[in-house]
PDB file of N, CA and C in Angstrom:
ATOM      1  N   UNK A   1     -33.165 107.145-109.473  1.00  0.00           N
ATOM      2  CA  UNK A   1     -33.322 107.407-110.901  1.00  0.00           C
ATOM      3  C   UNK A   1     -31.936 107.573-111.524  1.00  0.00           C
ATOM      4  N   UNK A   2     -31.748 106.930-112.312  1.00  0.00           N
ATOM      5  CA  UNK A   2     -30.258 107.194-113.153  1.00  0.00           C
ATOM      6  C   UNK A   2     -29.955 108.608-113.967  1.00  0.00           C
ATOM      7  N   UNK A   3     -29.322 109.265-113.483  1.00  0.00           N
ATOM      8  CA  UNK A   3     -29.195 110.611-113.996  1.00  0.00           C
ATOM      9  C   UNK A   3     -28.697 110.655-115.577  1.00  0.00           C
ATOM     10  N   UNK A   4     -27.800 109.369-115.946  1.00  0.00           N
ATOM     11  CA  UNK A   4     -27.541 109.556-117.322  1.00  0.00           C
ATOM     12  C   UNK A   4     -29.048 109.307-118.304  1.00  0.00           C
ATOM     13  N   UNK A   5     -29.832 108.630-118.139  1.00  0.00           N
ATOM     14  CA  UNK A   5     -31.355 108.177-118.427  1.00  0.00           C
ATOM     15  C   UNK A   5     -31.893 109.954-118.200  1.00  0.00           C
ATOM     16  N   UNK A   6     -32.175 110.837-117.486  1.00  0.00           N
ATOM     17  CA  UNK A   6     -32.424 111.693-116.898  1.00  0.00           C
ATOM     18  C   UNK A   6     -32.313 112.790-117.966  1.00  0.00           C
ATOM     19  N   UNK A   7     -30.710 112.969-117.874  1.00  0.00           N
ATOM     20  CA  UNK A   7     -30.255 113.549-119.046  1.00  0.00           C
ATOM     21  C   UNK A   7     -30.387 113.677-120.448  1.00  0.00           C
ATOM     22  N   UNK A   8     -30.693 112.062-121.107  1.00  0.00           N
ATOM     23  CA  UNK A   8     -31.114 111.807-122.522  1.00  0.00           C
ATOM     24  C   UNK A   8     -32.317 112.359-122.512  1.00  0.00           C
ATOM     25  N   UNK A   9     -33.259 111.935-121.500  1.00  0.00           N
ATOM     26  CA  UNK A   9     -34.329 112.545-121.928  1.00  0.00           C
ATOM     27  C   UNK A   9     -34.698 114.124-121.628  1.00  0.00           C
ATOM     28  N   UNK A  10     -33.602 114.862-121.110  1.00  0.00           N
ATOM     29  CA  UNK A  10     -33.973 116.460-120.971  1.00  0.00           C
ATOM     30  C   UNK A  10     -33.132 117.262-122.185  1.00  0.00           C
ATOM     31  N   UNK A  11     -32.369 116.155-123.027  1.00  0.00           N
ATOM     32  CA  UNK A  11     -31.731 116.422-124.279  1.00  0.00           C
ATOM     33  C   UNK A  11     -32.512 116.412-125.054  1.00  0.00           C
ATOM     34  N   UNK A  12     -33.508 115.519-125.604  1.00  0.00           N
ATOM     35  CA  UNK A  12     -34.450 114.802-126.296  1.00  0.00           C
ATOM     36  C   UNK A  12     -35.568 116.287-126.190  1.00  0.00           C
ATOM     37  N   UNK A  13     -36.277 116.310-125.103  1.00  0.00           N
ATOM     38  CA  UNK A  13     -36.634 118.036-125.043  1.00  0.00           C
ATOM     39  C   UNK A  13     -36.357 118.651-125.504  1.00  0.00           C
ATOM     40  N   UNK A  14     -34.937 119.102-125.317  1.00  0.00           N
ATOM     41  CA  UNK A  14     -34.232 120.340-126.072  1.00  0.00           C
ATOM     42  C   UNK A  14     -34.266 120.028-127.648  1.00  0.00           C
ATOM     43  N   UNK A  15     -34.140 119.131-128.063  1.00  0.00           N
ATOM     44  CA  UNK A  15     -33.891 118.761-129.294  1.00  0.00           C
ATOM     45  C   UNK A  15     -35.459 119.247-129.861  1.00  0.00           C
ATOM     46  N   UNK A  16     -36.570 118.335-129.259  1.00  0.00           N
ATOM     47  CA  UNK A  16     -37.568 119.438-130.267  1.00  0.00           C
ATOM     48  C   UNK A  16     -38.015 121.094-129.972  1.00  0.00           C
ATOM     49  N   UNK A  17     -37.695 121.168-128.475  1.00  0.00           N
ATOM     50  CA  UNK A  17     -37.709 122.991-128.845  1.00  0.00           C
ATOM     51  C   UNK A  17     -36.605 123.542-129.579  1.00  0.00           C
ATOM     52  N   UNK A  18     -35.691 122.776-129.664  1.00  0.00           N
ATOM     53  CA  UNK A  18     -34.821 123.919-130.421  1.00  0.00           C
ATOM     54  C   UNK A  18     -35.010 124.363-131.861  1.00  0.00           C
ATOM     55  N   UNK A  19     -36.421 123.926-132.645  1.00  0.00           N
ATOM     56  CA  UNK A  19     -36.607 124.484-133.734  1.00  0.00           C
ATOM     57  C   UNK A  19     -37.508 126.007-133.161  1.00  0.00           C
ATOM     58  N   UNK A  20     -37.661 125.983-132.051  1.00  0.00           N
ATOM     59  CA  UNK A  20     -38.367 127.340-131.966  1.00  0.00           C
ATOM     60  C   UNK A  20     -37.537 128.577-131.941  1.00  0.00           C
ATOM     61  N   UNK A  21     -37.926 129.517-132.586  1.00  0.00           N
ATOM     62  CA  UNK A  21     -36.768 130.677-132.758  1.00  0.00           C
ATOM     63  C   UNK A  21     -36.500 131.487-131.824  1.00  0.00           C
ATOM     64  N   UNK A  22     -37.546 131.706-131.065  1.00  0.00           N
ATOM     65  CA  UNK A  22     -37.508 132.578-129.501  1.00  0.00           C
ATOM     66  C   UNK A  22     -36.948 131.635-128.472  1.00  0.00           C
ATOM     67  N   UNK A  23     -35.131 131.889-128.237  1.00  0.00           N
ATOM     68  CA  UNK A  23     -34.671 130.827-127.083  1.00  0.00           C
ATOM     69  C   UNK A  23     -35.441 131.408-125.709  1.00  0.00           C
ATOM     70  N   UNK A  24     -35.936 132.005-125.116  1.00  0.00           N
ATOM     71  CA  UNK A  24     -36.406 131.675-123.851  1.00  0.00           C
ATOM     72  C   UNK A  24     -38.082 131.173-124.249  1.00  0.00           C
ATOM     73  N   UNK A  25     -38.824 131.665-125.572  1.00  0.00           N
ATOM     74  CA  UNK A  25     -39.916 130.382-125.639  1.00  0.00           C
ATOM     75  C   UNK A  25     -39.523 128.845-125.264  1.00  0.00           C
ATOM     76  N   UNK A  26     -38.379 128.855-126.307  1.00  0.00           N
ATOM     77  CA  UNK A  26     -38.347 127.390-126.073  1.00  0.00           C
ATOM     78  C   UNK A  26     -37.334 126.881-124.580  1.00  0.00           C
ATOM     79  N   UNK A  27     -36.571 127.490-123.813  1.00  0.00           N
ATOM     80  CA  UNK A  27     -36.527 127.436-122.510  1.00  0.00           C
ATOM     81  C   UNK A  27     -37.654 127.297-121.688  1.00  0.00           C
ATOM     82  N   UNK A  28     -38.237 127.937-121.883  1.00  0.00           N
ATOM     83  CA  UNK A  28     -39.945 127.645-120.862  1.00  0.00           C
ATOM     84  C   UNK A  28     -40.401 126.964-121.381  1.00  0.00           C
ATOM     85  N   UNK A  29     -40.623 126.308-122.582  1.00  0.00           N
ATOM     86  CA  UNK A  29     -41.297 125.043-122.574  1.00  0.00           C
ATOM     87  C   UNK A  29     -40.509 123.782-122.258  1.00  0.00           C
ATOM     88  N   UNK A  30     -39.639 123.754-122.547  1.00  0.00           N
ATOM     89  CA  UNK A  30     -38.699 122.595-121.451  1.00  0.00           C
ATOM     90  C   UNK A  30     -38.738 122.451-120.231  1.00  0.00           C
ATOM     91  N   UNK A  31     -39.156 124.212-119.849  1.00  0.00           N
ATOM     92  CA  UNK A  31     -39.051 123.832-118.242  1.00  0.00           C
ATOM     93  C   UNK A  31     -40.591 123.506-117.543  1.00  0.00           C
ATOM     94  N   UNK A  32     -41.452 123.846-118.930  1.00  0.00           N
ATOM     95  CA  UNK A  32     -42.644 123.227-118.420  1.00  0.00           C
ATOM     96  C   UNK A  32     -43.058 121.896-118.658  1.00  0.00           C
ATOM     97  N   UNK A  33     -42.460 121.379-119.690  1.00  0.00           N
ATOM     98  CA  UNK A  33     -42.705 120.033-119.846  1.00  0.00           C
ATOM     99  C   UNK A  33     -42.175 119.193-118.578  1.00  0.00           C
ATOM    100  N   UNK A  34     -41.005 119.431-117.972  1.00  0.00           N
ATOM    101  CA  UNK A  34     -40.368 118.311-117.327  1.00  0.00           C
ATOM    102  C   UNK A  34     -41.249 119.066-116.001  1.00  0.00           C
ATOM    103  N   UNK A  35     -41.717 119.961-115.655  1.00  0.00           N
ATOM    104  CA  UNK A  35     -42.054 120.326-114.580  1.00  0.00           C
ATOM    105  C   UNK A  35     -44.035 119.620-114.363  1.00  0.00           C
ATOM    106  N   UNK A  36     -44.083 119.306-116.000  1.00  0.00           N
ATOM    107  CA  UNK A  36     -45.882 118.667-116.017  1.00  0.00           C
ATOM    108  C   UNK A  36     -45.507 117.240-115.950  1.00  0.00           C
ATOM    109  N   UNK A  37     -44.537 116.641-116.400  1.00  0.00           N
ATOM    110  CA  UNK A  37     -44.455 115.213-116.676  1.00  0.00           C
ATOM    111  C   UNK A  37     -43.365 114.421-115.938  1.00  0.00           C
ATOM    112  N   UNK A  38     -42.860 115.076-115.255  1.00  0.00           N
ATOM    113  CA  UNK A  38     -41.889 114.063-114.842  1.00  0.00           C
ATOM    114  C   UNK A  38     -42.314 114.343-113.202  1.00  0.00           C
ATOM    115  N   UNK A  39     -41.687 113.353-112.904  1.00  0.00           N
ATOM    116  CA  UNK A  39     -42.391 112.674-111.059  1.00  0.00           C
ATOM    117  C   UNK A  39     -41.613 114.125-110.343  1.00  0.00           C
ATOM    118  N   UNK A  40     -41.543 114.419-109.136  1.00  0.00           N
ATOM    119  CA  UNK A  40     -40.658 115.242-108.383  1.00  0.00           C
ATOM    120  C   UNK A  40     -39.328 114.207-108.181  1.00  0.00           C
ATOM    121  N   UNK A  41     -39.471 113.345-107.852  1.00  0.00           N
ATOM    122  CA  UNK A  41     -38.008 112.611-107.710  1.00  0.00           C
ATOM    123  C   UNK A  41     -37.006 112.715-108.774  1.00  0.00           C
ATOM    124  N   UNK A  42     -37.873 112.637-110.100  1.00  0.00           N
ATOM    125  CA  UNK A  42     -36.859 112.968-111.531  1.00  0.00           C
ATOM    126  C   UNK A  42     -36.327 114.659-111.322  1.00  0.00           C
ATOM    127  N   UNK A  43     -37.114 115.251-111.252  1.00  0.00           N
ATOM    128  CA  UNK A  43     -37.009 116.540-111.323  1.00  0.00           C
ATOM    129  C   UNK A  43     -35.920 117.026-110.186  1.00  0.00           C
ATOM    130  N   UNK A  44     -35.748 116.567-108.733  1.00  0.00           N
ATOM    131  CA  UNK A  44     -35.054 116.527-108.048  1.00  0.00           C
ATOM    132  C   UNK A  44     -33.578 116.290-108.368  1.00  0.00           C
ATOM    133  N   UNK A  45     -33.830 114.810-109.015  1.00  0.00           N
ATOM    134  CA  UNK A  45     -32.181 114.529-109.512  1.00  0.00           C
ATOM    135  C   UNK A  45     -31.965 115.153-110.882  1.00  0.00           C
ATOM    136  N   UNK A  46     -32.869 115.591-111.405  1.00  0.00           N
ATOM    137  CA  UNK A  46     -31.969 116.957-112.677  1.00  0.00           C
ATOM    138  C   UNK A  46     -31.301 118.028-112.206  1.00  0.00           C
ATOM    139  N   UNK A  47     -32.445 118.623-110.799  1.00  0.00           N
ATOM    140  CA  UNK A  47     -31.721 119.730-110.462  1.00  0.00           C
ATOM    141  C   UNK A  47     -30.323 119.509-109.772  1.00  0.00           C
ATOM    142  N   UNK A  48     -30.526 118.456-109.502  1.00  0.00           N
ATOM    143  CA  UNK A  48     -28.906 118.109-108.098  1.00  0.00           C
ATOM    144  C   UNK A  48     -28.011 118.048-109.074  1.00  0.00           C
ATOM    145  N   UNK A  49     -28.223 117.610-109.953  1.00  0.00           N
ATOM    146  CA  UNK A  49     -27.289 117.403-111.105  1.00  0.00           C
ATOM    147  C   UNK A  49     -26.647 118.381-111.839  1.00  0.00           C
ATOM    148  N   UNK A  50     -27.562 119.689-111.921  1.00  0.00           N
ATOM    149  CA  UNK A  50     -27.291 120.945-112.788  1.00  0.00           C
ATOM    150  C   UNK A  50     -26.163 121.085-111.841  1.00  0.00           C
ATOM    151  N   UNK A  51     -26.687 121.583-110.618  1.00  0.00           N
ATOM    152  CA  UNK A  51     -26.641 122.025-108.853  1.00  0.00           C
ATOM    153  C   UNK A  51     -24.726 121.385-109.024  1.00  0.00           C
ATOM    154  N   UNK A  52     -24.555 120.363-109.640  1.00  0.00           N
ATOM    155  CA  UNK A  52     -22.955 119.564-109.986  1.00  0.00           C
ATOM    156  C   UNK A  52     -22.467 119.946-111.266  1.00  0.00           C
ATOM    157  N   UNK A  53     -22.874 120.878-111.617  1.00  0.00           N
ATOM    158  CA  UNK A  53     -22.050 120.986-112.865  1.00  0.00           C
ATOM    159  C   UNK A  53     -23.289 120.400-114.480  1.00  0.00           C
ATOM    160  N   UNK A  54     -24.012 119.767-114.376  1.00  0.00           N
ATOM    161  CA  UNK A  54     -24.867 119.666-115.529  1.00  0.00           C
ATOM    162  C   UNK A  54     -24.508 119.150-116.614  1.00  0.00           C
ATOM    163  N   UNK A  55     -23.108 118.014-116.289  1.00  0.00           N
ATOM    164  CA  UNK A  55     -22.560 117.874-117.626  1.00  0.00           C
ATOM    165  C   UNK A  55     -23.684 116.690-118.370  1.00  0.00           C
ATOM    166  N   UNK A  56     -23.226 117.136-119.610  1.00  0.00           N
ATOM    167  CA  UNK A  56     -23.928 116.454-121.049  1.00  0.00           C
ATOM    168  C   UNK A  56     -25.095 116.653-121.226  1.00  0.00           C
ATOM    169  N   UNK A  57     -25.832 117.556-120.378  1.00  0.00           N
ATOM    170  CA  UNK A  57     -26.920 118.838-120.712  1.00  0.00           C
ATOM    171  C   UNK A  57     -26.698 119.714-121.453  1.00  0.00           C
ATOM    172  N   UNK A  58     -27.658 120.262-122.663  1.00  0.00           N
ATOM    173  CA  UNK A  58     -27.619 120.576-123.225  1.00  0.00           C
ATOM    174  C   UNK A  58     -27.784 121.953-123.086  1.00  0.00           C
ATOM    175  N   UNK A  59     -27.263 123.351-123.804  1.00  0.00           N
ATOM    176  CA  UNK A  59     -27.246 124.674-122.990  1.00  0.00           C
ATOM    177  C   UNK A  59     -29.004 125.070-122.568  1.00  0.00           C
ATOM    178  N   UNK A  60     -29.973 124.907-123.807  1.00  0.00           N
ATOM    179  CA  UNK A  60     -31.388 124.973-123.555  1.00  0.00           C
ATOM    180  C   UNK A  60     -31.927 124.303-122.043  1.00  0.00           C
ATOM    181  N   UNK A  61     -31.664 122.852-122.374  1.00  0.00           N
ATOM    182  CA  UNK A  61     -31.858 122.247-121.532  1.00  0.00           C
ATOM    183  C   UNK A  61     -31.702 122.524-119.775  1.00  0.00           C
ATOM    184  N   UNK A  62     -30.257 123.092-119.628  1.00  0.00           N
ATOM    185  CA  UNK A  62     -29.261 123.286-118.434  1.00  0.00           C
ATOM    186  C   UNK A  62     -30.054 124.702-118.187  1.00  0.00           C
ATOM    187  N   UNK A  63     -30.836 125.429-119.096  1.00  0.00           N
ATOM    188  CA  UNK A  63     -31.038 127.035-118.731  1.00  0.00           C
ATOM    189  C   UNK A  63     -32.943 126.770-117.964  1.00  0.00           C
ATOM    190  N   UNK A  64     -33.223 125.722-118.635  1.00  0.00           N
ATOM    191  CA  UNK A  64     -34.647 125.406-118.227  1.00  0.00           C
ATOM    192  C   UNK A  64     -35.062 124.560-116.968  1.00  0.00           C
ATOM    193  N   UNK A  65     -34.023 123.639-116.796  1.00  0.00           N
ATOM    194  CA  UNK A  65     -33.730 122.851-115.281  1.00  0.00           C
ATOM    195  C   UNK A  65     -33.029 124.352-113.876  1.00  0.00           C
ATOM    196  N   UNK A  66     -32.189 124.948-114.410  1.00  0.00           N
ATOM    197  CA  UNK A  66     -32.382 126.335-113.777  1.00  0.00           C
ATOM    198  C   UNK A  66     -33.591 127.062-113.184  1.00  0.00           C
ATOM    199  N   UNK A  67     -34.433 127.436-114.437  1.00  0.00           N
ATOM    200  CA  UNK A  67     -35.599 127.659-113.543  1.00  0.00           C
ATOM    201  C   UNK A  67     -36.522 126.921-112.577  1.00  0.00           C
ATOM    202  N   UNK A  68     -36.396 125.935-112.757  1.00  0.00           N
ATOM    203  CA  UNK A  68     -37.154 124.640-111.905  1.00  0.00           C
ATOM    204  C   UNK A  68     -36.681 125.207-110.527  1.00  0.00           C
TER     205      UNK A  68
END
């Protein structure tokens, strides 16, 4: 799985929770979305990725692949 592809779309996430005003609401729903919809192999290479530094993740994003 291409981690930059990976990334846009765990940005794209963050981008619509971030109108929610409670940041760990909208942290847990990022981390539940990618944890309902994306394969384990995606989810694998987000975390390896944080696991490297997490660059061009977004802070929401990077705090919700954490809990995974």
């Amino acid at each position: 799985m291409n981690t930059e592809r990976l990334v846009t779309m765990a940005n794209q996430i963050e981008a619509f929770f971030r109108a929610e005003p409670d940041r760990a609401v909208a942290i847990d729903g990022i981390a539940t979305h990618i944890r309902r919809f994306w394969a384990p192999r995606m989810r694998e290479a987000i975390v390896a990725h944080v696991a490297a530094g997490g660059a061009g993740l977004g802070e929401l994003a990077k705090a919700a692949v954490l809990r995974l």
